[in-house]
PDB file of N, CA and C in Angstrom:
ATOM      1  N   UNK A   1      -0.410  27.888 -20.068  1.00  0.00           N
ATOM      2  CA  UNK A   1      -0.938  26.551 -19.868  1.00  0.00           C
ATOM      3  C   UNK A   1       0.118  25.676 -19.204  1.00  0.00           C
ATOM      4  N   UNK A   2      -0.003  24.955 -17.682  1.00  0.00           N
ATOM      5  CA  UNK A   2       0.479  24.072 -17.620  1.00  0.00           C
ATOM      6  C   UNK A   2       0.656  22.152 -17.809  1.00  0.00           C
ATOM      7  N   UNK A   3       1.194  22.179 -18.103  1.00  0.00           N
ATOM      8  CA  UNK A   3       1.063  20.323 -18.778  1.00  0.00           C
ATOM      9  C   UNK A   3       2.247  19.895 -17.964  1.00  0.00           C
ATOM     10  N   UNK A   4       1.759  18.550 -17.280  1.00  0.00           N
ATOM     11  CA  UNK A   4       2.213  17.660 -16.746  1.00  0.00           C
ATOM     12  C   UNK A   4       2.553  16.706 -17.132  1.00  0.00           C
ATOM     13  N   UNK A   5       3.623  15.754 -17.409  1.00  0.00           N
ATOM     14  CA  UNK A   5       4.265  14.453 -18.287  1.00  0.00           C
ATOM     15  C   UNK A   5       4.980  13.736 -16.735  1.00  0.00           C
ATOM     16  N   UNK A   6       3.945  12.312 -17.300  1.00  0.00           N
ATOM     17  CA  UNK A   6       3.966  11.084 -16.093  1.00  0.00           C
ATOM     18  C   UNK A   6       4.569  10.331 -17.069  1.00  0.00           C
ATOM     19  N   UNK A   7       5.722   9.799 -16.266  1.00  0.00           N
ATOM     20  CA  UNK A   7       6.353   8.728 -16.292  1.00  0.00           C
ATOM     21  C   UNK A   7       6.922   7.555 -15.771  1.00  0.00           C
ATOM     22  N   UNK A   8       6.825   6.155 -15.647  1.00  0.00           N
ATOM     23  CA  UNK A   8       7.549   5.340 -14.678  1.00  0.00           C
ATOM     24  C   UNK A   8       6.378   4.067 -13.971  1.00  0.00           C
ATOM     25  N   UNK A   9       5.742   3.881 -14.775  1.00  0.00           N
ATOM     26  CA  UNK A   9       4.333   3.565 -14.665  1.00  0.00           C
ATOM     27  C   UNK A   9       5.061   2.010 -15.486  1.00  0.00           C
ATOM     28  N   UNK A  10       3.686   0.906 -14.905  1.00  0.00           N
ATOM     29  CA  UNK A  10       4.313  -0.500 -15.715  1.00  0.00           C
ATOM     30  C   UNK A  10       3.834  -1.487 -14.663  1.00  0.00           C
ATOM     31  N   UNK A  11       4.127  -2.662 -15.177  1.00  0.00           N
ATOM     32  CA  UNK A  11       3.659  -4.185 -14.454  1.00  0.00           C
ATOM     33  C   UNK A  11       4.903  -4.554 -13.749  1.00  0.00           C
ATOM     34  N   UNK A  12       4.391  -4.720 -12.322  1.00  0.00           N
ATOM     35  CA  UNK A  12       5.453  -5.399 -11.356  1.00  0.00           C
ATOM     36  C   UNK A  12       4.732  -6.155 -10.789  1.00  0.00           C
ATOM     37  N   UNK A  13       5.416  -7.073  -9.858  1.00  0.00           N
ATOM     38  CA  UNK A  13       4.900  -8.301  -9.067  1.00  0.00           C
ATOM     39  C   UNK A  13       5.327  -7.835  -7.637  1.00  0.00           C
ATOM     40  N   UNK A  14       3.992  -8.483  -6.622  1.00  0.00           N
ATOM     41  CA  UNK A  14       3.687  -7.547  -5.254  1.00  0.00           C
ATOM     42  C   UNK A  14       5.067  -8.213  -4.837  1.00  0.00           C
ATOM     43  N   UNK A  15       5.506  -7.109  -4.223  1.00  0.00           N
ATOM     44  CA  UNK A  15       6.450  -6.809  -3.428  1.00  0.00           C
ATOM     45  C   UNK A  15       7.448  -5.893  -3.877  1.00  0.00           C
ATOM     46  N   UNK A  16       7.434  -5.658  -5.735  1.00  0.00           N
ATOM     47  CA  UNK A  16       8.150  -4.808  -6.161  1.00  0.00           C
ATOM     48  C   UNK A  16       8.295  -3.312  -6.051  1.00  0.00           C
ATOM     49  N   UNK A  17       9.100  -2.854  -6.698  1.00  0.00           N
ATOM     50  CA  UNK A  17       9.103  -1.708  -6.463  1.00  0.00           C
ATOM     51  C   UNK A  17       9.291  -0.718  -8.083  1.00  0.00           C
ATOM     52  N   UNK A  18       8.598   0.651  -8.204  1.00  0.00           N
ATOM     53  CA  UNK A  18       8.272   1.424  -9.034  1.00  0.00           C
ATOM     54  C   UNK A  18       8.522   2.637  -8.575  1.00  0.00           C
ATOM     55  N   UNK A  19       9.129   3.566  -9.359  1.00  0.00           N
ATOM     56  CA  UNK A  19       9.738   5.532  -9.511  1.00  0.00           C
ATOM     57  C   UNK A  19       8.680   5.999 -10.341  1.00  0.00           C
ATOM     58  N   UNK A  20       7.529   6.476  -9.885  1.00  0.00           N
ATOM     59  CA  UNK A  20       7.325   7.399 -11.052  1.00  0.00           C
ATOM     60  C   UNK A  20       7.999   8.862 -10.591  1.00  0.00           C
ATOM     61  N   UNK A  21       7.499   9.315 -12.439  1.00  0.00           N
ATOM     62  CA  UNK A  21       8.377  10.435 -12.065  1.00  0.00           C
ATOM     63  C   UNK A  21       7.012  11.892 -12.857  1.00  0.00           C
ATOM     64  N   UNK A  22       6.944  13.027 -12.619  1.00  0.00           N
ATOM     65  CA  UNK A  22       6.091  14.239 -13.712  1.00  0.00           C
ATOM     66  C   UNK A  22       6.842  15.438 -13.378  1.00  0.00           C
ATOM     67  N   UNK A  23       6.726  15.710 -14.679  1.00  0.00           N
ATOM     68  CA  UNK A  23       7.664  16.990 -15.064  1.00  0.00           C
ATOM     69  C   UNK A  23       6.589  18.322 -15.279  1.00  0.00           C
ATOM     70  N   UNK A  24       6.704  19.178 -14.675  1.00  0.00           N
ATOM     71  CA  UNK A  24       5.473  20.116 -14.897  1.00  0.00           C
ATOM     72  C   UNK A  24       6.259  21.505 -15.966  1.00  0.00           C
ATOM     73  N   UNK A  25       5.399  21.806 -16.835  1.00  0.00           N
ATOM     74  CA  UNK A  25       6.279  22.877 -17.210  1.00  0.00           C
ATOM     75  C   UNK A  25       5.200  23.462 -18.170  1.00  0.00           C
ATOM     76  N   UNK A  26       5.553  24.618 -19.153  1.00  0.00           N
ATOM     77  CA  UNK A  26       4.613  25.577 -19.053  1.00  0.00           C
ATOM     78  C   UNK A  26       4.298  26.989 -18.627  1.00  0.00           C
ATOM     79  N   UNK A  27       4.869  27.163 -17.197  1.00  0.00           N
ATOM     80  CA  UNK A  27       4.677  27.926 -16.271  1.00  0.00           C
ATOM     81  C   UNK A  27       5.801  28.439 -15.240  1.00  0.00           C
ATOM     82  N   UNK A  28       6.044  29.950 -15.399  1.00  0.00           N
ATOM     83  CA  UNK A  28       7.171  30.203 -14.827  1.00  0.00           C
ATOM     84  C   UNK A  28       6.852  30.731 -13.247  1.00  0.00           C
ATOM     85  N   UNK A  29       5.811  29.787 -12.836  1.00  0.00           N
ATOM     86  CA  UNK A  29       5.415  30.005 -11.155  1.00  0.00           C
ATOM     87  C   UNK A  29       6.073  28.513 -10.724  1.00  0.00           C
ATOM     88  N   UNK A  30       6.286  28.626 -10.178  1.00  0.00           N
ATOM     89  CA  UNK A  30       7.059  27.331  -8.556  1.00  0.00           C
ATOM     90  C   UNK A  30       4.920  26.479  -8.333  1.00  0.00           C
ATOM     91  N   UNK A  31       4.995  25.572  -8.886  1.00  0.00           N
ATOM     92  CA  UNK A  31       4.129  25.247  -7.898  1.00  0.00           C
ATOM     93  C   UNK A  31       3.718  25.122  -6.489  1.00  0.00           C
ATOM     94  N   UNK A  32       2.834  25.548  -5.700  1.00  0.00           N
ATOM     95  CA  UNK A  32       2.567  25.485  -4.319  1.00  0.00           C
ATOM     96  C   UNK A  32       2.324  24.188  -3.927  1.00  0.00           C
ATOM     97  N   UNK A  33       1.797  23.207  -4.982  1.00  0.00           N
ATOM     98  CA  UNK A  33       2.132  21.945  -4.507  1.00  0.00           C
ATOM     99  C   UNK A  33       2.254  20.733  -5.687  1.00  0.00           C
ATOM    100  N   UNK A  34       2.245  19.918  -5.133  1.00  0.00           N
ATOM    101  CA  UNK A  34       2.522  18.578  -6.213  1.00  0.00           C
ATOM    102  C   UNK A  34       1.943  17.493  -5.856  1.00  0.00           C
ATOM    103  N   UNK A  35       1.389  16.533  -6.089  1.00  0.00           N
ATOM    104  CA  UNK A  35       1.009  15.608  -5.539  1.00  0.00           C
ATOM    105  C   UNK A  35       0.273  14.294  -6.779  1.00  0.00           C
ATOM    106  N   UNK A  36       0.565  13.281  -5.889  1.00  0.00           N
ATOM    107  CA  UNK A  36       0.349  11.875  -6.686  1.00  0.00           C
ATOM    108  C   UNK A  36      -1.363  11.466  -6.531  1.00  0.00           C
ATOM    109  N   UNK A  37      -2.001  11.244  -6.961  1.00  0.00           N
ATOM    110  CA  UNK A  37      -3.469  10.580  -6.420  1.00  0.00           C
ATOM    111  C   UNK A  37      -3.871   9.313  -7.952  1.00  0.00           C
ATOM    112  N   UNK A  38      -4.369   8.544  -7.360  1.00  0.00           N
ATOM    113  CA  UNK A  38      -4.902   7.461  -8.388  1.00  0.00           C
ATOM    114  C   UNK A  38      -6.260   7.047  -8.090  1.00  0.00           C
ATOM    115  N   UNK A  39      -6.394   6.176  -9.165  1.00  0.00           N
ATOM    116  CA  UNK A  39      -7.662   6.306  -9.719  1.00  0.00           C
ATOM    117  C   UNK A  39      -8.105   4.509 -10.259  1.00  0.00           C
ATOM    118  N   UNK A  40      -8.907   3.783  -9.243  1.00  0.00           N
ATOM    119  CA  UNK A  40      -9.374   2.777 -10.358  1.00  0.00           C
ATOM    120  C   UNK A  40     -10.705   2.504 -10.934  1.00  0.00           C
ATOM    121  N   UNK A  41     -10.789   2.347 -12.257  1.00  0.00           N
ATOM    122  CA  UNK A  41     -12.392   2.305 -12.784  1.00  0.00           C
ATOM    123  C   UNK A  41     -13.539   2.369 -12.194  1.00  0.00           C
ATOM    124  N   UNK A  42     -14.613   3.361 -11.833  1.00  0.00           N
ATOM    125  CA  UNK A  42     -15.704   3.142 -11.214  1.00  0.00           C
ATOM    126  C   UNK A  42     -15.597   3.791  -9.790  1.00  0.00           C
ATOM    127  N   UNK A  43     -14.138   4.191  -9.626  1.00  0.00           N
ATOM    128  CA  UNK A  43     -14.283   4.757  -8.136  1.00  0.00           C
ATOM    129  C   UNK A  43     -13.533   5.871  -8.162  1.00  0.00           C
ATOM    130  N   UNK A  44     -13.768   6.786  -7.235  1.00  0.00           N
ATOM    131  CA  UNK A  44     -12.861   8.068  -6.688  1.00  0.00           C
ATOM    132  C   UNK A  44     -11.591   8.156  -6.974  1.00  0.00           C
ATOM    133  N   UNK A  45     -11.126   9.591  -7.244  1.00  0.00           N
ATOM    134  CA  UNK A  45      -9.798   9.688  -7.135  1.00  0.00           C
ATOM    135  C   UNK A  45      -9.203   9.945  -5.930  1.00  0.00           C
ATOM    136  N   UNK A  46      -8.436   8.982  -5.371  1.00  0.00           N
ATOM    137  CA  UNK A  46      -7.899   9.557  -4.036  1.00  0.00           C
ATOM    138  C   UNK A  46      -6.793   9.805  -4.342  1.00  0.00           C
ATOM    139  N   UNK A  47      -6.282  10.781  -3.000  1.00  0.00           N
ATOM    140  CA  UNK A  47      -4.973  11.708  -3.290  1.00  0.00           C
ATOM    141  C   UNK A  47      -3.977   9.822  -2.136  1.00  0.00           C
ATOM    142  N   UNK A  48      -2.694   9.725  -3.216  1.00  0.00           N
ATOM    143  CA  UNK A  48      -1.558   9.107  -2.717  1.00  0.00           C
ATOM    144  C   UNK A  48      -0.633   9.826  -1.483  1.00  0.00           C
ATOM    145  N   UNK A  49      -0.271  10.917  -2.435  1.00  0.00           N
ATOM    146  CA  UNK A  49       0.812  11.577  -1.707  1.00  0.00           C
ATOM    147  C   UNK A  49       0.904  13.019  -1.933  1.00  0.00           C
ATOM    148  N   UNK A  50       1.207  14.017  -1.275  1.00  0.00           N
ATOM    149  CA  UNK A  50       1.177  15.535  -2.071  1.00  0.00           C
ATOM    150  C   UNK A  50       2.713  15.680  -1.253  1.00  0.00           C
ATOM    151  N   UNK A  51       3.249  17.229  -1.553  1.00  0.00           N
ATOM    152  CA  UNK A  51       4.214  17.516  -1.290  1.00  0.00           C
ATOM    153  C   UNK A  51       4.183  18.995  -1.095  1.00  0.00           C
ATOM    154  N   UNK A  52       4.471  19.900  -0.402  1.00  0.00           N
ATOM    155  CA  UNK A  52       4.166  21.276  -1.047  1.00  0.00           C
ATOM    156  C   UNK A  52       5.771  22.013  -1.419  1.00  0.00           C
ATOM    157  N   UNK A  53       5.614  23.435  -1.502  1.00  0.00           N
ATOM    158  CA  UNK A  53       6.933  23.735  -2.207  1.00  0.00           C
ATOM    159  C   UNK A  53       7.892  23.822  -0.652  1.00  0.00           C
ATOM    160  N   UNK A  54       7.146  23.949   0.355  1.00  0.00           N
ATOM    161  CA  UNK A  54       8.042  24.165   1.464  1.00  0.00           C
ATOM    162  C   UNK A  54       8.405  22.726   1.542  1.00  0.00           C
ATOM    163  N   UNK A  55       8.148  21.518   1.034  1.00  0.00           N
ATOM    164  CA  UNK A  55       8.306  20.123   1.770  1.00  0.00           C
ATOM    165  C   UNK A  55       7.684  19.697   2.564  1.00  0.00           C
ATOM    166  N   UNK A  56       6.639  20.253   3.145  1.00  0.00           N
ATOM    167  CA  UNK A  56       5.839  19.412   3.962  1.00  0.00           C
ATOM    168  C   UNK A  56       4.794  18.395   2.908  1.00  0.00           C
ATOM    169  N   UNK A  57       4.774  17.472   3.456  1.00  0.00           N
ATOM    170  CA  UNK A  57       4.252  15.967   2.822  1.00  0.00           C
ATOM    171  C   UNK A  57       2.885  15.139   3.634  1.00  0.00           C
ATOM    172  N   UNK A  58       2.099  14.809   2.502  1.00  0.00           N
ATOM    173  CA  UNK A  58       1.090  14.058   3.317  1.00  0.00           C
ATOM    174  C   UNK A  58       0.792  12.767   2.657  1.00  0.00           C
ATOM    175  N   UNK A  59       0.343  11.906   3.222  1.00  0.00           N
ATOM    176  CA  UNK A  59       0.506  10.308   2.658  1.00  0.00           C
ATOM    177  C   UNK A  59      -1.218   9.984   2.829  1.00  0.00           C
ATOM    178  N   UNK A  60      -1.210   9.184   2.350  1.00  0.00           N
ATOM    179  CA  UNK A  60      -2.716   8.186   2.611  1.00  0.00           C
ATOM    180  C   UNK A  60      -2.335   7.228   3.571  1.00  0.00           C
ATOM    181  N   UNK A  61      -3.090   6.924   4.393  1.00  0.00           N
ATOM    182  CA  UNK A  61      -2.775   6.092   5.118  1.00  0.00           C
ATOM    183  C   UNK A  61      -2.338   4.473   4.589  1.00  0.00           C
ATOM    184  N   UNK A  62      -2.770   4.425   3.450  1.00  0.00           N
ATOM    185  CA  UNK A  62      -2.923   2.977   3.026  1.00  0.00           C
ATOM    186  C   UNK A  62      -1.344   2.760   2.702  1.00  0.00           C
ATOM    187  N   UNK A  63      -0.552   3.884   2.143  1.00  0.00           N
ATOM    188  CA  UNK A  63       0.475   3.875   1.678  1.00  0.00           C
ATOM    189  C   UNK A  63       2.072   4.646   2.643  1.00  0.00           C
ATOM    190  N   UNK A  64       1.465   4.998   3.463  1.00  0.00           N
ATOM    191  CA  UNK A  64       2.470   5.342   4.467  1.00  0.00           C
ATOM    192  C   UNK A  64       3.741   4.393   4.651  1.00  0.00           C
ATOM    193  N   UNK A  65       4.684   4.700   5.036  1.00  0.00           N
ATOM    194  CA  UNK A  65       6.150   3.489   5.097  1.00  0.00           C
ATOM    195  C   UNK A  65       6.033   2.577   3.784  1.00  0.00           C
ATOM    196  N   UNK A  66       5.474   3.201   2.909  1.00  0.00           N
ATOM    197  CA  UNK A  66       6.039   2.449   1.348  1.00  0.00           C
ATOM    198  C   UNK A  66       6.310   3.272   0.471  1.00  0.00           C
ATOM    199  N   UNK A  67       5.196   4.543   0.217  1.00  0.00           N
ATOM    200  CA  UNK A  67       5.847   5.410  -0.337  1.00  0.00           C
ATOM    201  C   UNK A  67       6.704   6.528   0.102  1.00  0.00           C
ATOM    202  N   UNK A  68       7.190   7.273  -0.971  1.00  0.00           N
ATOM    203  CA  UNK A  68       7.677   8.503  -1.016  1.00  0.00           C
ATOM    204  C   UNK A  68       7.853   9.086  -1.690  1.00  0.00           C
ATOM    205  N   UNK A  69       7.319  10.470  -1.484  1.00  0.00           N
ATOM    206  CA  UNK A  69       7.548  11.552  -2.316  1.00  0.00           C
ATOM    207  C   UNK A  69       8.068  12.419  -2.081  1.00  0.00           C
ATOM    208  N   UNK A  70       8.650  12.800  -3.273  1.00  0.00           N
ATOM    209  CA  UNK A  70      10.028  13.829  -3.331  1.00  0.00           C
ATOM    210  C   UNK A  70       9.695  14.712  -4.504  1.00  0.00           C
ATOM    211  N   UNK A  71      10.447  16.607  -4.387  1.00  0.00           N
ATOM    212  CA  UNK A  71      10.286  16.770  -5.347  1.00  0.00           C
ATOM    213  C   UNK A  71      11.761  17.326  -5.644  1.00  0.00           C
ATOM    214  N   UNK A  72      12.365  17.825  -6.927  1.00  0.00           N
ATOM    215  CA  UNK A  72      13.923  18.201  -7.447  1.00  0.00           C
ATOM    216  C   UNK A  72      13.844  19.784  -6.872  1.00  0.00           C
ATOM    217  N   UNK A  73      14.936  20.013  -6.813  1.00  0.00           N
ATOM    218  CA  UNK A  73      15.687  21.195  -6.411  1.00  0.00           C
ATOM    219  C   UNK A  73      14.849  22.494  -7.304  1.00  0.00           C
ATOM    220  N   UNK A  74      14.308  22.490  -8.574  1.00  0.00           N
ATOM    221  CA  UNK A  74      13.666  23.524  -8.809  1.00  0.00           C
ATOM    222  C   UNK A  74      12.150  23.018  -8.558  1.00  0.00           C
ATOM    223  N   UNK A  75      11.490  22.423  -8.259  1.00  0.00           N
ATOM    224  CA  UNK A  75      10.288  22.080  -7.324  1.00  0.00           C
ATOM    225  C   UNK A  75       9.213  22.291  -8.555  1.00  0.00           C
ATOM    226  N   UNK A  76       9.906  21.779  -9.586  1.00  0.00           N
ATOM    227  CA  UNK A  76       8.545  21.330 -10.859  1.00  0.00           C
ATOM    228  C   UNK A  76       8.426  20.333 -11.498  1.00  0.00           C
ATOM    229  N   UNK A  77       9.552  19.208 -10.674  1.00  0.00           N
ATOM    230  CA  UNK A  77       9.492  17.628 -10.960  1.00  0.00           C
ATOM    231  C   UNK A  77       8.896  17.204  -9.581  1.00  0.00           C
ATOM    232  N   UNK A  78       8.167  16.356  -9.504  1.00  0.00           N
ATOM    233  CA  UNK A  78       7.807  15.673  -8.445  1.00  0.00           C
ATOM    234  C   UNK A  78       7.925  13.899  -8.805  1.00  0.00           C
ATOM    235  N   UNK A  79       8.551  13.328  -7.450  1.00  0.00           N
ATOM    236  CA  UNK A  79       8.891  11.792  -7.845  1.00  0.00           C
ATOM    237  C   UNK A  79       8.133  11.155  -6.800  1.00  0.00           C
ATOM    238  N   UNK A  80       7.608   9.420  -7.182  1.00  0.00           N
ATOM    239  CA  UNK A  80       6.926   8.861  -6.162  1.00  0.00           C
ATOM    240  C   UNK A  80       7.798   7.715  -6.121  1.00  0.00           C
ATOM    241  N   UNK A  81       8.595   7.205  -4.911  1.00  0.00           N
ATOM    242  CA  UNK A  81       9.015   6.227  -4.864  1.00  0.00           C
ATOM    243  C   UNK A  81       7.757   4.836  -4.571  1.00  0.00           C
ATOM    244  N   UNK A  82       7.857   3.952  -5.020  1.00  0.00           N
ATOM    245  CA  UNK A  82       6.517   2.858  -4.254  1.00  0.00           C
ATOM    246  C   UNK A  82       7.212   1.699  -4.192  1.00  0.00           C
ATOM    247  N   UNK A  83       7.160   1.266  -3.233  1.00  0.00           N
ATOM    248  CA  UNK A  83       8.053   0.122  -2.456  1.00  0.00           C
ATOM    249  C   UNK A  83       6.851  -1.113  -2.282  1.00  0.00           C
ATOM    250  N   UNK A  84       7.523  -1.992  -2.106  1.00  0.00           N
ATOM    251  CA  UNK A  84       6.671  -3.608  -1.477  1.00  0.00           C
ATOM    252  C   UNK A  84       4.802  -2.760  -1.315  1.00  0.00           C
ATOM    253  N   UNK A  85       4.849  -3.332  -3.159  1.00  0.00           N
ATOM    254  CA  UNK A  85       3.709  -2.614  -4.123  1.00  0.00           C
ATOM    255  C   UNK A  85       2.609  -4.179  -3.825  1.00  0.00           C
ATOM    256  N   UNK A  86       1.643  -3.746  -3.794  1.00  0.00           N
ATOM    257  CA  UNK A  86       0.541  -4.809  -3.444  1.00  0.00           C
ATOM    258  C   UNK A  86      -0.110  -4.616  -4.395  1.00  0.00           C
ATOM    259  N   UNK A  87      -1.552  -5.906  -4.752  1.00  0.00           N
ATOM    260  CA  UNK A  87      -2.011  -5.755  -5.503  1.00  0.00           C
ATOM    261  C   UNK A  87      -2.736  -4.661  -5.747  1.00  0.00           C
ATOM    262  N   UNK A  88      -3.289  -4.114  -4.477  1.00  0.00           N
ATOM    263  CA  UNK A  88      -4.493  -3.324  -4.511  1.00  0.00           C
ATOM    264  C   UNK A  88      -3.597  -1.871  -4.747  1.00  0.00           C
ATOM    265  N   UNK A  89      -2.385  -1.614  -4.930  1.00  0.00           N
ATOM    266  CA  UNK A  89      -1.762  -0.338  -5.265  1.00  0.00           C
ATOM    267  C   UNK A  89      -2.363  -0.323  -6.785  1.00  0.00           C
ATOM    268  N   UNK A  90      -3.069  -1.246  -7.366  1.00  0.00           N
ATOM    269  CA  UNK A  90      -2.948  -1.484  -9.409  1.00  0.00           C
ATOM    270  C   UNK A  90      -4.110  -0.621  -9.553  1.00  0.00           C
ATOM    271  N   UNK A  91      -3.649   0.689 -10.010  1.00  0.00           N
ATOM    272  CA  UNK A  91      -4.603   1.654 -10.499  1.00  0.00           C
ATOM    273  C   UNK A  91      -3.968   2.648 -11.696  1.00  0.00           C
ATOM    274  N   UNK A  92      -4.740   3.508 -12.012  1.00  0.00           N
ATOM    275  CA  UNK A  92      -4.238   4.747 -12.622  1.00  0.00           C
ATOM    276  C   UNK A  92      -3.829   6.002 -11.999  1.00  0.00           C
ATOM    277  N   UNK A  93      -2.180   6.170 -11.764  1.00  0.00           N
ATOM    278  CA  UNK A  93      -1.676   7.277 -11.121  1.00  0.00           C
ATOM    279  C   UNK A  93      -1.546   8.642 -11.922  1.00  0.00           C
ATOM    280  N   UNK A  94      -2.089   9.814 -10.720  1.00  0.00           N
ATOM    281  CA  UNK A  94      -1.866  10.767 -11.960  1.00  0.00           C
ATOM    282  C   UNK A  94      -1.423  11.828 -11.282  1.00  0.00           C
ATOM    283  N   UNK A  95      -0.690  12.835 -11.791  1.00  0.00           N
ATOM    284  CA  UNK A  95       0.148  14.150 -11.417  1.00  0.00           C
ATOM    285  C   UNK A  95      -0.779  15.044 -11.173  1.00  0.00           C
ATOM    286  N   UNK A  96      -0.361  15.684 -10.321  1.00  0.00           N
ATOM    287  CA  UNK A  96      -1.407  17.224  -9.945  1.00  0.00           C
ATOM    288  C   UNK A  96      -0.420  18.142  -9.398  1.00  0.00           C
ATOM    289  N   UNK A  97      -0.597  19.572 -10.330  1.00  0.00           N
ATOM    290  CA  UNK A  97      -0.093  20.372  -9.860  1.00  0.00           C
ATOM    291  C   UNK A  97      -0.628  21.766  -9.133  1.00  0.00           C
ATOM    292  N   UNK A  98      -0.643  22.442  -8.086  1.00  0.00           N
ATOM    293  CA  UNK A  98      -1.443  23.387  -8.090  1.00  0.00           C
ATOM    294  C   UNK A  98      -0.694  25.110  -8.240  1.00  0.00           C
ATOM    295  N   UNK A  99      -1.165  25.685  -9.348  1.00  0.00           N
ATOM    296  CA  UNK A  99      -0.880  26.853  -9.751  1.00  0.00           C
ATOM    297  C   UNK A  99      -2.488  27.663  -9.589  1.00  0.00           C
ATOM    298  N   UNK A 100      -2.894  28.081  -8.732  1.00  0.00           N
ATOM    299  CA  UNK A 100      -4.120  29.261  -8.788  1.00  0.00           C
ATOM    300  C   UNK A 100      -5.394  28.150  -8.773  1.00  0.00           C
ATOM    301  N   UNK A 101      -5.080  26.911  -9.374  1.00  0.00           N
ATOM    302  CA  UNK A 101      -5.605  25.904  -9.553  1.00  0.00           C
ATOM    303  C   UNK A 101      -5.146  24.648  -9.801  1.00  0.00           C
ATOM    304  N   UNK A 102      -5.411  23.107  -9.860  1.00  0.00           N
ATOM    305  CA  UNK A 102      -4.930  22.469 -10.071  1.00  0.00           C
ATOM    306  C   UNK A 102      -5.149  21.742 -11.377  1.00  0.00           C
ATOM    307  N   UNK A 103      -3.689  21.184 -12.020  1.00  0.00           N
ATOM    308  CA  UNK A 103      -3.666  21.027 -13.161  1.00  0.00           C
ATOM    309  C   UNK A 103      -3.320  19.231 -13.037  1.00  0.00           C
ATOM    310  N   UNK A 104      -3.658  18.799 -14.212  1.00  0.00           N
ATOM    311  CA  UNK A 104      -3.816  17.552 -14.190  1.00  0.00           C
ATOM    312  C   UNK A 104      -2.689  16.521 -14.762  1.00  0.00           C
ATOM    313  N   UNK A 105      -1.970  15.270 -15.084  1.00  0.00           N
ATOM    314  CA  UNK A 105      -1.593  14.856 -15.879  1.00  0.00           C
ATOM    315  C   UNK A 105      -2.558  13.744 -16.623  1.00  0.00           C
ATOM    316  N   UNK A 106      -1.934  13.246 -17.904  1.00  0.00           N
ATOM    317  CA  UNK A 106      -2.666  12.144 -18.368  1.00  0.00           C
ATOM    318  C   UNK A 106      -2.895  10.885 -17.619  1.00  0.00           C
ATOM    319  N   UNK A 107      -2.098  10.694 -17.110  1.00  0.00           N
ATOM    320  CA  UNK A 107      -2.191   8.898 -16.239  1.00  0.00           C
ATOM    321  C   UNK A 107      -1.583   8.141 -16.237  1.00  0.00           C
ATOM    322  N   UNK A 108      -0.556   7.983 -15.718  1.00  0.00           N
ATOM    323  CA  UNK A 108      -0.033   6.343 -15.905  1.00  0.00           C
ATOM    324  C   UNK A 108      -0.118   4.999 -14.783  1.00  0.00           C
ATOM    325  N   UNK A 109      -0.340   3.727 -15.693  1.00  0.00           N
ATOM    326  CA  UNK A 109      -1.410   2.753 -15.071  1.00  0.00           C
ATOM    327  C   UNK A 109       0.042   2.237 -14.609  1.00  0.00           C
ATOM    328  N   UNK A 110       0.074   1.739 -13.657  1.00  0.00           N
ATOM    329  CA  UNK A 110       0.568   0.725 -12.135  1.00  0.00           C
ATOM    330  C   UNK A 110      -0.180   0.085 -11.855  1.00  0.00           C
ATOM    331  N   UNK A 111       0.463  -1.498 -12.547  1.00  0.00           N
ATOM    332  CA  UNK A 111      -0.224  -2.972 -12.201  1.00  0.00           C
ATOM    333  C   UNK A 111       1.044  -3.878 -10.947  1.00  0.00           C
ATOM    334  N   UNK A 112      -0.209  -4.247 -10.194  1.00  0.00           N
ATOM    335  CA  UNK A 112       0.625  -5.058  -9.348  1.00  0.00           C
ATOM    336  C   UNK A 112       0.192  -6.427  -9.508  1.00  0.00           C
ATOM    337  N   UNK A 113       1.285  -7.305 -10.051  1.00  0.00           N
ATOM    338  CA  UNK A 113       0.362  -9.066  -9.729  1.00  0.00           C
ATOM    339  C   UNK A 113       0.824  -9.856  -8.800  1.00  0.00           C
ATOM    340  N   UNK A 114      -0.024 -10.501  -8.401  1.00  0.00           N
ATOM    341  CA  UNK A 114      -0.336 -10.996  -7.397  1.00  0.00           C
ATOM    342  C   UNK A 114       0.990 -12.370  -7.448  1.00  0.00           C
TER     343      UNK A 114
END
C-alpha cells in the first residue's frame, strides 16, 4: 500500500508565497510520476503540476512562472513551490503518485486572501 503525507498547506495573503511538501512511502518502486492537482468544492480536480521520475514537468497554464515543482534525490518526495499566490489559487491541494496506478493523498487546503 502506498500512502502519501501532504504538508505545507495554510492561509496566506495574495501575493504570498507557500512550500508544500508529500512524502510517498510504502512502496519500494521509484514512482513514474508525482504530481500536485487541486480541488475546489463542486468542481473538478485539475492537475497543478506533475513531474515524472526522469524530470520532465508539466504546469497548468494558470500557474506557469509561479509555480514549481521539484522532486528529492530519491524521487518519493515531491515539493510545490507557489509564489505571488492569488486568490483563486484557494483550494484543496492534493498529492498523486503513480505506481501501476495512481495513489492519492488526503488534502491540504491553501487559502489565499484577498
Amino acid at each position: 500500500q502506498v500512502q502519501l503525507v501532504e504538508s505545507g498547506g495554510g492561509l496566506v495573503q495574495a501575493g504570498g508565497s507557500l512550500r508544500l511538501s508529500c512524502v510517498a512511502s510504502g512502496s519500494i518502486f521509484i514512482p513514474d510520476s508525482m504530481g500536485w492537482y487541486r480541488q475546489v468544492a463542486g468542481e473538478q480536480r485539475e492537475l497543478v503540476a506533475e513531474i515524472s521520475r526522469g524530470g520532465i514537468t508539466n504546469y497548468a497554464d494558470s500557474v506557469k512562472g509561479r509555480f514549481t515543482i521539484s522532486r528529492d534525490s530519491a524521487k518519493k518526495t515531491v515539493f510545490l513551490q507557489m509564489n505571488s499566490l492569488k486568490p483563486e489559487d484557494t483550494a484543496v491541494y492534493y498529492c498523486k503518485a503513480y505506481i501501476i496506478r495512481n495513489y492519492w493523498g488526503q488534502g491540504t487546503q491553501v487559502t489565499v486572501s484577498s
